[in-house]
PDB file of N, CA and C in Angstrom:
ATOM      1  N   UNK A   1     180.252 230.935 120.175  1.00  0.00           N
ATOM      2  CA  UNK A   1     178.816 230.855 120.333  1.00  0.00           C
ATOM      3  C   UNK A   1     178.177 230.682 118.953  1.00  0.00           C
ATOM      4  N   UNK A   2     177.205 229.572 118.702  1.00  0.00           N
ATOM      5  CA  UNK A   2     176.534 229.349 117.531  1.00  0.00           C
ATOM      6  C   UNK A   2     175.405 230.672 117.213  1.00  0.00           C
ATOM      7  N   UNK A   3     175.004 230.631 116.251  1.00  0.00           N
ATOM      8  CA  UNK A   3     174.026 231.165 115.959  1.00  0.00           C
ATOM      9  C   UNK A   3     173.118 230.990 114.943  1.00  0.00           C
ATOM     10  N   UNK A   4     171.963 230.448 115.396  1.00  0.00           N
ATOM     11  CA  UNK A   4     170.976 229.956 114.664  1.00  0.00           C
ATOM     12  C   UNK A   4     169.589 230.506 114.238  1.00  0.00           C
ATOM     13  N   UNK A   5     169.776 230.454 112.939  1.00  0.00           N
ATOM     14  CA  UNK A   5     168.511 232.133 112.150  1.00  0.00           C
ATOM     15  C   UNK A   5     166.990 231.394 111.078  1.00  0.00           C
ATOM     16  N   UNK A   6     166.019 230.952 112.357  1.00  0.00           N
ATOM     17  CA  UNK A   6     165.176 230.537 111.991  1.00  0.00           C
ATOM     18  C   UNK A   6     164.124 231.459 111.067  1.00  0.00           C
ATOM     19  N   UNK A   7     163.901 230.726 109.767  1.00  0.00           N
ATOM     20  CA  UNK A   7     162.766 231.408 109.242  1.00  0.00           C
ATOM     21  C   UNK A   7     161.214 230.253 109.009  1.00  0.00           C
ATOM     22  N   UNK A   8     160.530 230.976 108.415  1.00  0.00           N
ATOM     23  CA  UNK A   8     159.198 230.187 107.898  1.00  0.00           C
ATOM     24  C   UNK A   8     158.623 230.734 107.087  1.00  0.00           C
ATOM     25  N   UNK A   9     158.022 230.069 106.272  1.00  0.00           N
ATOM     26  CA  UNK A   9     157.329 229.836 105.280  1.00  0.00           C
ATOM     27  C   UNK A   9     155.950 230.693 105.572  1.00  0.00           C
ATOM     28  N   UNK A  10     155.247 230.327 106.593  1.00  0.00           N
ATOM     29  CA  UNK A  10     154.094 230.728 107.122  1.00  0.00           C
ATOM     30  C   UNK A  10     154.692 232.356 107.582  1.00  0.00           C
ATOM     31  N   UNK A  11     153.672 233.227 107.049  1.00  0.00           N
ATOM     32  CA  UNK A  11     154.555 234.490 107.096  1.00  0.00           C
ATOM     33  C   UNK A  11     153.556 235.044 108.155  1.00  0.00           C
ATOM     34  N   UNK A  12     152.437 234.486 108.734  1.00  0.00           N
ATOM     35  CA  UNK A  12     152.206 234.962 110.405  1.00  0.00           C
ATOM     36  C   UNK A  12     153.257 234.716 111.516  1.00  0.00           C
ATOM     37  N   UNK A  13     154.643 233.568 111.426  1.00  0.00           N
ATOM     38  CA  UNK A  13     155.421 233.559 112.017  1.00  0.00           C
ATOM     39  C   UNK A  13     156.990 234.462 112.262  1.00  0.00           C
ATOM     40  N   UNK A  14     157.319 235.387 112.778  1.00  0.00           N
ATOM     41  CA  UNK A  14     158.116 235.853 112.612  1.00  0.00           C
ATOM     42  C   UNK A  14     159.167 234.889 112.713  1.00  0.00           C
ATOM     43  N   UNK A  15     160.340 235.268 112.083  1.00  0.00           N
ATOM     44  CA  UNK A  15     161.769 234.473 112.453  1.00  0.00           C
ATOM     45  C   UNK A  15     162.477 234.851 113.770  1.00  0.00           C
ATOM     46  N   UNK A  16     163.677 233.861 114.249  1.00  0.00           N
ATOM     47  CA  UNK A  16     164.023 234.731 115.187  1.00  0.00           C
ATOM     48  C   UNK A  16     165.272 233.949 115.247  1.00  0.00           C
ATOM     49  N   UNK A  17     166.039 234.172 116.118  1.00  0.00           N
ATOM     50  CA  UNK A  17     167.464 234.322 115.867  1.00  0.00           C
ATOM     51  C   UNK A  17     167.879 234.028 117.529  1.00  0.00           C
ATOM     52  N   UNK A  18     168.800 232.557 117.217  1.00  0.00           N
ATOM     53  CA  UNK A  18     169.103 231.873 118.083  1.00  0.00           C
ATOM     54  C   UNK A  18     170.762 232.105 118.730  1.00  0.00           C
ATOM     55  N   UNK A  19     170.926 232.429 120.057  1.00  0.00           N
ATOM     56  CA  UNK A  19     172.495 232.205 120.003  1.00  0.00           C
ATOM     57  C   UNK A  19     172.399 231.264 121.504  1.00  0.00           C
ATOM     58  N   UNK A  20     173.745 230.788 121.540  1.00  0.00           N
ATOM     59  CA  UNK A  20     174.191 229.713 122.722  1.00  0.00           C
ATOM     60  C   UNK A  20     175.207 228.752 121.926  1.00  0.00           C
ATOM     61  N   UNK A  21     175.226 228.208 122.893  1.00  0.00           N
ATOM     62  CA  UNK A  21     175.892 226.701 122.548  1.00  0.00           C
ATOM     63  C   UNK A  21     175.264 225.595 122.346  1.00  0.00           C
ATOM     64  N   UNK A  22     175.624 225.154 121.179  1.00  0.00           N
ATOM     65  CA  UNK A  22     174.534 224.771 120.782  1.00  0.00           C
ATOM     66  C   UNK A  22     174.947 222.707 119.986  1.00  0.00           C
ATOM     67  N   UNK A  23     176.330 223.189 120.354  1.00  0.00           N
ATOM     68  CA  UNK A  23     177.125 221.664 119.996  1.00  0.00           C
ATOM     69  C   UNK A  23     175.746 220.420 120.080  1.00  0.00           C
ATOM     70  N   UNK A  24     175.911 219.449 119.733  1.00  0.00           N
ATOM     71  CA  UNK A  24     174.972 218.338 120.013  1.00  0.00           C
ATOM     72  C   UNK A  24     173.876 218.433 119.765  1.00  0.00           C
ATOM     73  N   UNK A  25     173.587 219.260 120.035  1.00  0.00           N
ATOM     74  CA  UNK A  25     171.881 219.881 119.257  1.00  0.00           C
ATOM     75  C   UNK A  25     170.695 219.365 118.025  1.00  0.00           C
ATOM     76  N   UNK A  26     170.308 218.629 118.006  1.00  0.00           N
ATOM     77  CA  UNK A  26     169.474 219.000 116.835  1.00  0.00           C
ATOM     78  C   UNK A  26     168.515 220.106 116.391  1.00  0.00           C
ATOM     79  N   UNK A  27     168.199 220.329 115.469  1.00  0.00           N
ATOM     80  CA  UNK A  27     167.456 221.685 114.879  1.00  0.00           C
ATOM     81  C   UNK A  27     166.527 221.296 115.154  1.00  0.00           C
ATOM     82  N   UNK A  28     165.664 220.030 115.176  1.00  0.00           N
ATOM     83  CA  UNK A  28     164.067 220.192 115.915  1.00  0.00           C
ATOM     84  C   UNK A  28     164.304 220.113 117.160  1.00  0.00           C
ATOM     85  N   UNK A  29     164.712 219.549 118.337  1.00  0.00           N
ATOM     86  CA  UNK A  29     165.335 219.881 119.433  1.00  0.00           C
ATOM     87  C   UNK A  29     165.177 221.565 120.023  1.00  0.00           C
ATOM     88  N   UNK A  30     165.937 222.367 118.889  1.00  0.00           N
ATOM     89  CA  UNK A  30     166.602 223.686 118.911  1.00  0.00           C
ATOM     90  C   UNK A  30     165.228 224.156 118.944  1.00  0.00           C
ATOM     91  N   UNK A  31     164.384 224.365 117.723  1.00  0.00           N
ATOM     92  CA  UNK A  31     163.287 224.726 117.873  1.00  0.00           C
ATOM     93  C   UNK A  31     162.191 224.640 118.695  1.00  0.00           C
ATOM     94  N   UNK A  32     161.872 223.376 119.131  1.00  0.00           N
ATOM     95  CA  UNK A  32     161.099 223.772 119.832  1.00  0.00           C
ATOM     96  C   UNK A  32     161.353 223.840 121.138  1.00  0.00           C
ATOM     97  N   UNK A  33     162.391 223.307 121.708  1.00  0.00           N
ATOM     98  CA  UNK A  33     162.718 224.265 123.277  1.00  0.00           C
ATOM     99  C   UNK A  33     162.848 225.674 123.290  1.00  0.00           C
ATOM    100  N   UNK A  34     162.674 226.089 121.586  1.00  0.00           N
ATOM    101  CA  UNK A  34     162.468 227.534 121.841  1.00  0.00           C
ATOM    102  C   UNK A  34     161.205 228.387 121.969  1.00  0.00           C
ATOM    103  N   UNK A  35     160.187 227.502 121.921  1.00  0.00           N
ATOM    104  CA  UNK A  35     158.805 227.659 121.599  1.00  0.00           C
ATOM    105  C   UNK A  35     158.329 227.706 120.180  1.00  0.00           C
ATOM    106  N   UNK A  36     159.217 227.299 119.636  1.00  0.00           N
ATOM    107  CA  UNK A  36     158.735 227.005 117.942  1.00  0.00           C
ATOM    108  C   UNK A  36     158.098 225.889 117.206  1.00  0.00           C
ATOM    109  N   UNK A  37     157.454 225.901 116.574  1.00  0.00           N
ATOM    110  CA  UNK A  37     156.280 224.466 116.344  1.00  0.00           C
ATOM    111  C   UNK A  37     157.602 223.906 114.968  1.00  0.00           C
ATOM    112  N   UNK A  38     157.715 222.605 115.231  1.00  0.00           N
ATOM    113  CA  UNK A  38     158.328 221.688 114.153  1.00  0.00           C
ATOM    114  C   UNK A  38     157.754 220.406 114.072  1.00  0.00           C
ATOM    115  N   UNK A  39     156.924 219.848 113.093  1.00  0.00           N
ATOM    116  CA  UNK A  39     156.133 218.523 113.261  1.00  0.00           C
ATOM    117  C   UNK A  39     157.119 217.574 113.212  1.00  0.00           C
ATOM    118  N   UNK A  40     157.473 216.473 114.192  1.00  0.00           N
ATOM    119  CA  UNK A  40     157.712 215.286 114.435  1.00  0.00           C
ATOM    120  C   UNK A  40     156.747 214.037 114.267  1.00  0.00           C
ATOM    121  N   UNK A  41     156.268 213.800 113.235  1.00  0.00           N
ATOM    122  CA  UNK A  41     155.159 212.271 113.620  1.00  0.00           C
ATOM    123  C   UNK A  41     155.540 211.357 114.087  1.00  0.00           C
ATOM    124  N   UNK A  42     157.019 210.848 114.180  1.00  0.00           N
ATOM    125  CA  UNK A  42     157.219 209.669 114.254  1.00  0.00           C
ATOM    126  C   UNK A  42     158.256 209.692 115.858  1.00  0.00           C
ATOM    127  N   UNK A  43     158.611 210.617 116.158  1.00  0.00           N
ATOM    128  CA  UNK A  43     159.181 211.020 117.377  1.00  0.00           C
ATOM    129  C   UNK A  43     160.719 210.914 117.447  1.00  0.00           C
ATOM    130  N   UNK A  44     160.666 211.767 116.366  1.00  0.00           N
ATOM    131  CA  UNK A  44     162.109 212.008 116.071  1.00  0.00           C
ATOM    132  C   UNK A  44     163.382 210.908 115.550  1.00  0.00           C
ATOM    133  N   UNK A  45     162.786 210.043 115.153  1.00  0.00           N
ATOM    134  CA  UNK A  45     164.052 208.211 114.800  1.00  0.00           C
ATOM    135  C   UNK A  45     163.877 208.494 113.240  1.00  0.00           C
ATOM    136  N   UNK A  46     163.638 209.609 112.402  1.00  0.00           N
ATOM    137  CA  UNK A  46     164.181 209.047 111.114  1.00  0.00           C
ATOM    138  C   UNK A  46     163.473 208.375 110.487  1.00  0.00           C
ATOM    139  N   UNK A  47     161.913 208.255 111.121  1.00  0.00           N
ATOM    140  CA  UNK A  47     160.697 207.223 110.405  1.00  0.00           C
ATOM    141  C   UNK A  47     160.127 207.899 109.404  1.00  0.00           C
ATOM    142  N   UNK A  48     159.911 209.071 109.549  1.00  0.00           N
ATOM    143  CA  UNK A  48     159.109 210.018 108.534  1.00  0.00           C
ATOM    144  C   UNK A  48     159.394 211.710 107.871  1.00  0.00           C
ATOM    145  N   UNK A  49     158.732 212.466 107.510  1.00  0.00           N
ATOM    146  CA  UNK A  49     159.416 213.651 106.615  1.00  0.00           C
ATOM    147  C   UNK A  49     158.750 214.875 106.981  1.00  0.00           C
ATOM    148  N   UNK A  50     157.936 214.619 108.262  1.00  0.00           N
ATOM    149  CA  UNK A  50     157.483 215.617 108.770  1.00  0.00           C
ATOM    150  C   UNK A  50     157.853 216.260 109.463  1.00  0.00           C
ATOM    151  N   UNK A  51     159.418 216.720 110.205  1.00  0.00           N
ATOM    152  CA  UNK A  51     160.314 217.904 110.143  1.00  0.00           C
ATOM    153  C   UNK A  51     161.377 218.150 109.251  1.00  0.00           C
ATOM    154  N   UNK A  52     160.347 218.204 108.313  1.00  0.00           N
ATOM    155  CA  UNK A  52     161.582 218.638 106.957  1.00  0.00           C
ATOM    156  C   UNK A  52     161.636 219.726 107.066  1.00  0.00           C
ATOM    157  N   UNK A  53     162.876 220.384 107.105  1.00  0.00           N
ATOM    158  CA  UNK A  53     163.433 221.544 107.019  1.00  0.00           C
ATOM    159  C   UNK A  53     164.133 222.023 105.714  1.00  0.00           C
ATOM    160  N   UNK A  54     165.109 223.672 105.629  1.00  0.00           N
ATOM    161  CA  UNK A  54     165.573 223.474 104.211  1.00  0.00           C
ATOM    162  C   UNK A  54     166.766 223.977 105.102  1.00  0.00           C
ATOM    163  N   UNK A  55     168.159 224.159 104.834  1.00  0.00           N
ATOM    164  CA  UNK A  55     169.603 224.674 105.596  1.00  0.00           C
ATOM    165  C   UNK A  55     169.367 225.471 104.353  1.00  0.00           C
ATOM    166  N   UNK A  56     169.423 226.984 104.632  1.00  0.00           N
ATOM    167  CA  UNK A  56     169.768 227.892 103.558  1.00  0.00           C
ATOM    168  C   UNK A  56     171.022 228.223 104.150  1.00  0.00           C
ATOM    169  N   UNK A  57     171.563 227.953 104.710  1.00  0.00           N
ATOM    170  CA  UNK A  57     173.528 228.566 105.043  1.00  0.00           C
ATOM    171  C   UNK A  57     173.742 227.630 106.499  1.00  0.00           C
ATOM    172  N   UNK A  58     174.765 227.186 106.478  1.00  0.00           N
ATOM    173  CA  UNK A  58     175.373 226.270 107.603  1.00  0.00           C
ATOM    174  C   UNK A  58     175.348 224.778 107.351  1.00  0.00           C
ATOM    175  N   UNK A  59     175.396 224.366 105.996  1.00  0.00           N
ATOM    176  CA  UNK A  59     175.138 223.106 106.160  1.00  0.00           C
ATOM    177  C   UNK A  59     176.443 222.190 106.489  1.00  0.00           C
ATOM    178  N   UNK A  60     177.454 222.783 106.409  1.00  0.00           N
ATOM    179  CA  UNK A  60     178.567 221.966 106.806  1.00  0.00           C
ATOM    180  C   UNK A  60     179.002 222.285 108.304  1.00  0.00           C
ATOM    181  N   UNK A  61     178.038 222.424 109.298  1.00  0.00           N
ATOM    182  CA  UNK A  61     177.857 222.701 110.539  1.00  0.00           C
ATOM    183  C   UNK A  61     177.560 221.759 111.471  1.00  0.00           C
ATOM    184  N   UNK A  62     176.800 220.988 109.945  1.00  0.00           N
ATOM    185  CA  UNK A  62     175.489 220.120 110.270  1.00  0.00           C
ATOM    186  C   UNK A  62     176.062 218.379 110.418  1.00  0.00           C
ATOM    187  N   UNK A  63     175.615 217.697 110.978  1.00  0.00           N
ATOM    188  CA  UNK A  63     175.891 215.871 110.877  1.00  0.00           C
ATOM    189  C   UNK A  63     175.642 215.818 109.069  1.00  0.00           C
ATOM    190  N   UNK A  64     176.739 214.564 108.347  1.00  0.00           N
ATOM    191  CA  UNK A  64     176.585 214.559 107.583  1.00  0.00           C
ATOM    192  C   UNK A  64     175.115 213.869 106.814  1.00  0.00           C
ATOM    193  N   UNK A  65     174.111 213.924 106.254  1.00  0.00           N
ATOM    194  CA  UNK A  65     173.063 213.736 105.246  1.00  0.00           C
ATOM    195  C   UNK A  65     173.409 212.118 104.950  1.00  0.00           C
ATOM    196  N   UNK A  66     172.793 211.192 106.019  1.00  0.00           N
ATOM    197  CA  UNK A  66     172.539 209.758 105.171  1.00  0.00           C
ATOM    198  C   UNK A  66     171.866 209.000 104.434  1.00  0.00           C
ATOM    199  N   UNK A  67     172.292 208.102 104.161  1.00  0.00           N
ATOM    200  CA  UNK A  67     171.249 207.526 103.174  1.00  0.00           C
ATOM    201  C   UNK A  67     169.426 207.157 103.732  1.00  0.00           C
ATOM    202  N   UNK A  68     169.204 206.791 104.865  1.00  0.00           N
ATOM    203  CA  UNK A  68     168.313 206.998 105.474  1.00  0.00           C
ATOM    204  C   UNK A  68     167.657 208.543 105.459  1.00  0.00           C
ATOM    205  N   UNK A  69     168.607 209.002 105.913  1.00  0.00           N
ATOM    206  CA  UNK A  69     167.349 210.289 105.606  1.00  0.00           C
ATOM    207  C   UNK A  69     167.132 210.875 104.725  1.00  0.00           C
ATOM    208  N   UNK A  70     168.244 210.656 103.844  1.00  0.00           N
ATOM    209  CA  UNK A  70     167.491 211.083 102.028  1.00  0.00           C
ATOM    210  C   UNK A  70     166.504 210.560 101.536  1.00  0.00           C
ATOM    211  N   UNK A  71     166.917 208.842 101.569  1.00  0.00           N
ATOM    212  CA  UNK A  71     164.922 208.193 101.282  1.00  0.00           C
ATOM    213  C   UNK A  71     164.033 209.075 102.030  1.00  0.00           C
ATOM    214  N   UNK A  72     164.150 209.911 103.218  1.00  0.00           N
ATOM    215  CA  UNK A  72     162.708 209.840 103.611  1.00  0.00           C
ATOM    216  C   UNK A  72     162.195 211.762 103.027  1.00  0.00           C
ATOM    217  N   UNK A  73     163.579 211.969 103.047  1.00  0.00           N
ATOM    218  CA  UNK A  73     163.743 213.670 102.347  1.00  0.00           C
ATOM    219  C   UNK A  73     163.287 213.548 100.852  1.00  0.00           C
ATOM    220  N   UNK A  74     163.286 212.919 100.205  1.00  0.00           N
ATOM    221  CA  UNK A  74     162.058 212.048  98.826  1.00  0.00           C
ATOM    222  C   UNK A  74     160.893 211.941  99.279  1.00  0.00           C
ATOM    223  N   UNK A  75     160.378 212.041 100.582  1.00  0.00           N
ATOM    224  CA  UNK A  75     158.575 211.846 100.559  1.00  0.00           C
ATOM    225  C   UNK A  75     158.493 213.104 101.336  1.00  0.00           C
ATOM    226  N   UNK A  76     159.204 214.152 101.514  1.00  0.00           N
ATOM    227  CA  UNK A  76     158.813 214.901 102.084  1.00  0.00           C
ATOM    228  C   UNK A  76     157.656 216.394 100.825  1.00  0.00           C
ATOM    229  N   UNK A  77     157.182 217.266 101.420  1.00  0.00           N
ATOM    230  CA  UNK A  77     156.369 218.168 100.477  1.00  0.00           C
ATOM    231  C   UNK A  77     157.155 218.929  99.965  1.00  0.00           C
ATOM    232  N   UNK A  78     157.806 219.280  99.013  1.00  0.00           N
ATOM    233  CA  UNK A  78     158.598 220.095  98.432  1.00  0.00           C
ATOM    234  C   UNK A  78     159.917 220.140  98.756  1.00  0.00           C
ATOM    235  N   UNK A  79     160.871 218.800  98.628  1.00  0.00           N
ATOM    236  CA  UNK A  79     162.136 218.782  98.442  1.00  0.00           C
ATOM    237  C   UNK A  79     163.262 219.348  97.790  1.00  0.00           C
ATOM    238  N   UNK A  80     164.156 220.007  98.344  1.00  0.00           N
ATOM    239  CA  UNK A  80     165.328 220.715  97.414  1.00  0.00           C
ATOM    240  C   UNK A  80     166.370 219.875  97.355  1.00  0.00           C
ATOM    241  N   UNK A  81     167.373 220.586  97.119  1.00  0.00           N
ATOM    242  CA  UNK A  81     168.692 220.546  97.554  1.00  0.00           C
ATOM    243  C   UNK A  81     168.972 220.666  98.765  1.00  0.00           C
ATOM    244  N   UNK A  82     168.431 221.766  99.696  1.00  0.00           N
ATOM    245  CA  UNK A  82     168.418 222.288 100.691  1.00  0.00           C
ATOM    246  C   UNK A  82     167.635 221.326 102.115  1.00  0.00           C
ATOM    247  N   UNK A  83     167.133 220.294 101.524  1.00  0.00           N
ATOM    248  CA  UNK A  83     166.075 219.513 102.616  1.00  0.00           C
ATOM    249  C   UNK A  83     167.122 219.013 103.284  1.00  0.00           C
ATOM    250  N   UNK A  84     166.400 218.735 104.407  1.00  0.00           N
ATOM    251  CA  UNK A  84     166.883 217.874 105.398  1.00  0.00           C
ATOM    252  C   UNK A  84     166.350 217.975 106.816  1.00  0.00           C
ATOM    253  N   UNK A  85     165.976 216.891 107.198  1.00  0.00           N
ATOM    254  CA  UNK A  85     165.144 216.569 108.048  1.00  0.00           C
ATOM    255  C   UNK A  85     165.852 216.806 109.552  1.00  0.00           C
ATOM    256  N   UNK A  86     165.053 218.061 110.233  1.00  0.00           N
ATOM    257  CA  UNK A  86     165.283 218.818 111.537  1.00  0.00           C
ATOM    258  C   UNK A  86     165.195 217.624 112.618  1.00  0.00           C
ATOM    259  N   UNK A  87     165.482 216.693 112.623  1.00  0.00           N
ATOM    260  CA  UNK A  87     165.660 215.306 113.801  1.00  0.00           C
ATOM    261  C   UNK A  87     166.994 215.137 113.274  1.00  0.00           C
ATOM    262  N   UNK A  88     167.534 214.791 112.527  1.00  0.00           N
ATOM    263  CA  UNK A  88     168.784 214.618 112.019  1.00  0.00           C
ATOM    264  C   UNK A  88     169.955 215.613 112.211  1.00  0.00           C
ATOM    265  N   UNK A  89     169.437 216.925 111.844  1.00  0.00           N
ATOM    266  CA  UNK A  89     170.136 218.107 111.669  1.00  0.00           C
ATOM    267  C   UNK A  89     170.929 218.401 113.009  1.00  0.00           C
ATOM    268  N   UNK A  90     172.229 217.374 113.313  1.00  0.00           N
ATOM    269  CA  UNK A  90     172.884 217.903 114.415  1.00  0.00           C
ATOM    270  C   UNK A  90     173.905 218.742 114.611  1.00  0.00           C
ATOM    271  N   UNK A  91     173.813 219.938 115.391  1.00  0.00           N
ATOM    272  CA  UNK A  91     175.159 220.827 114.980  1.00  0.00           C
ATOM    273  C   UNK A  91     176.326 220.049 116.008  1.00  0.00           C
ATOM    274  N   UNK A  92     177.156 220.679 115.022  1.00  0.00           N
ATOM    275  CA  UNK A  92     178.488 219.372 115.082  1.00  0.00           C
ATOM    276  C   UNK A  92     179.492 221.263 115.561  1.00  0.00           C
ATOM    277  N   UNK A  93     179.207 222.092 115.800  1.00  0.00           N
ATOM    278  CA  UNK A  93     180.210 223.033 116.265  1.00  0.00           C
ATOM    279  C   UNK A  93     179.479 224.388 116.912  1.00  0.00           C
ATOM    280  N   UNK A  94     180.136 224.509 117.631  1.00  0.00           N
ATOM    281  CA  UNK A  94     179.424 225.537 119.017  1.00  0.00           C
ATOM    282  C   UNK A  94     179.696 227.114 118.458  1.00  0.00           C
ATOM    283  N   UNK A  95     180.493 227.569 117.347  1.00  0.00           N
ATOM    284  CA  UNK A  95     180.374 229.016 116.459  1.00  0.00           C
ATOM    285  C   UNK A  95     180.083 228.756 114.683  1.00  0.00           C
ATOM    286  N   UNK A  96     178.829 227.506 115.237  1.00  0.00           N
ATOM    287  CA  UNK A  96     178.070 227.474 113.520  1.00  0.00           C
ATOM    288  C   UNK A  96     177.238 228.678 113.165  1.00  0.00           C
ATOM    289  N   UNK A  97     177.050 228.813 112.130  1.00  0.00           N
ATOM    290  CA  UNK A  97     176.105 230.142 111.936  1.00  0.00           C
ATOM    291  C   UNK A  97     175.335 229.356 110.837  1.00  0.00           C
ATOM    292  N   UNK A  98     174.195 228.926 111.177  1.00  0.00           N
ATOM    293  CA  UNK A  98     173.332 228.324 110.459  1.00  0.00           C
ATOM    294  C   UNK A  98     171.521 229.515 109.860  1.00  0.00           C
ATOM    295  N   UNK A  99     171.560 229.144 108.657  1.00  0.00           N
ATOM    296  CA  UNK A  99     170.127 229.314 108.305  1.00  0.00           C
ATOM    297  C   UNK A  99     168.983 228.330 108.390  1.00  0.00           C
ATOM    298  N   UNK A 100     168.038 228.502 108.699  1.00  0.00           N
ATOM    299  CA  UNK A 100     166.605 227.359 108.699  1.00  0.00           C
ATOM    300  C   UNK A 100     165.533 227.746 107.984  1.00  0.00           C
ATOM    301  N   UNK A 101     165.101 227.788 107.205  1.00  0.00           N
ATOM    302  CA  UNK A 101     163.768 227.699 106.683  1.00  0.00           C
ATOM    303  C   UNK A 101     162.413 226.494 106.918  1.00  0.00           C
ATOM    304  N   UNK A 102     161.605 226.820 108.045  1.00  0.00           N
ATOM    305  CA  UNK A 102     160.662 225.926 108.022  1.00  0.00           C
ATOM    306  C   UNK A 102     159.823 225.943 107.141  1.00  0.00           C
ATOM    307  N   UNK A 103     159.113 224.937 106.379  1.00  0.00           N
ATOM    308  CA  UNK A 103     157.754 224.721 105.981  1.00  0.00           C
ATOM    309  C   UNK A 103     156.555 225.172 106.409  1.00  0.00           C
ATOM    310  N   UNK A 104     155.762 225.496 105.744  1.00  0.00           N
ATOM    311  CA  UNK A 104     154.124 225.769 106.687  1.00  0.00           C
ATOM    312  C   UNK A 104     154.025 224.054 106.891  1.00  0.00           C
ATOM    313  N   UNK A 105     153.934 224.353 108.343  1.00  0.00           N
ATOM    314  CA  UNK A 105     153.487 223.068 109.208  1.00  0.00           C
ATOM    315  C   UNK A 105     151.826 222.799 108.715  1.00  0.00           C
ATOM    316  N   UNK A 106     151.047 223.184 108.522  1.00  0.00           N
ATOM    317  CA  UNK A 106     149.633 223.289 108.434  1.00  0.00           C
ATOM    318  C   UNK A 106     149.051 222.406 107.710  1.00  0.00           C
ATOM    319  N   UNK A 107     149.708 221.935 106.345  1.00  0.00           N
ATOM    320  CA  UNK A 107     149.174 221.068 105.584  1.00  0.00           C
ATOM    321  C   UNK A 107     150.000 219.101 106.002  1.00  0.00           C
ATOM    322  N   UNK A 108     150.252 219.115 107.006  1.00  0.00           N
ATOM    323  CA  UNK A 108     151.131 217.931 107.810  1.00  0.00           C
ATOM    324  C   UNK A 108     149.472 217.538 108.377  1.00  0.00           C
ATOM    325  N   UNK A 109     149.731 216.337 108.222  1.00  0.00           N
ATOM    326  CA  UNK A 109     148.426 215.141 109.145  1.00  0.00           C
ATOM    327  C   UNK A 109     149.255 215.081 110.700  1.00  0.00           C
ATOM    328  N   UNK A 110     148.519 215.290 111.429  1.00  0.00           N
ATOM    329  CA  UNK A 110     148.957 215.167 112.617  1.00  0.00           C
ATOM    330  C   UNK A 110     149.331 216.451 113.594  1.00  0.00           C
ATOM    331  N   UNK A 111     149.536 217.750 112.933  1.00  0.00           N
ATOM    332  CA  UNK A 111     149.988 219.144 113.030  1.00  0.00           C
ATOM    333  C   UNK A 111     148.943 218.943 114.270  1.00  0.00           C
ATOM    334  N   UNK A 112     150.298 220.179 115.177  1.00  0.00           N
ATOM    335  CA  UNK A 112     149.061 220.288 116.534  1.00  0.00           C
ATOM    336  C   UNK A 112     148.812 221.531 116.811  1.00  0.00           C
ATOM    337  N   UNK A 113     149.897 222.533 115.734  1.00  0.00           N
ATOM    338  CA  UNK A 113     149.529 223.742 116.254  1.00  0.00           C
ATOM    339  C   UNK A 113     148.523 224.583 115.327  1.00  0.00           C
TER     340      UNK A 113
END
């Protein structure tokens, strides 16, 4: 069983802590069928940088980081090491133990929550 340990930035959001199976999955997917807000503008294809996420632990859990989504992990608001864009982020094994750090969604054009 995976387990997936969402945090945020926005500290009115508590974190919370995901388990299941979770193979195939993407992390914006993951989130918000959990009731968690993750901005998508472009509807999830890799067009834009508005579910940028950061993997603080599990990244080799994760689909590997392409060249496509690194260009777009360059326009995102505060890029690390750690970025990578939650449309992409597919877990590739069903006892991953992944970290997430979201962004404050708030300063995103288009934000709905």
């Amino acid at each position: 069983m995976a387990k997936v340990t969402v945090h945020f930035e926005d500290k009115n959001i508590a974190s919370r802590v995901l388990e299941g199976e979770f193979k195939g999955t993407h992390i914006l997917d993951l989130v918000e069928d959990n009731g968690m807000h993750l901005s998508s503008n472009c509807g999830a294809v890799c067009a834009c940088s508005t579910c940028h996420v950061y993997i603080e632990e599990g990244e080799d859990a994760l689909k590997e980081l392409t060249d496509r989504e690194e260009d777009f992990i360059d326009r995102a608001i505060n890029p690390t090491l750690e970025s990578r864009l939650g449309c992409q982020c597919e877990i590739l094994d069903d006892d991953a133990e992944i970290v997430v750090r979201i962004p404050d969604q708030s300063s995103i054009i288009g934000h709905e929550h």
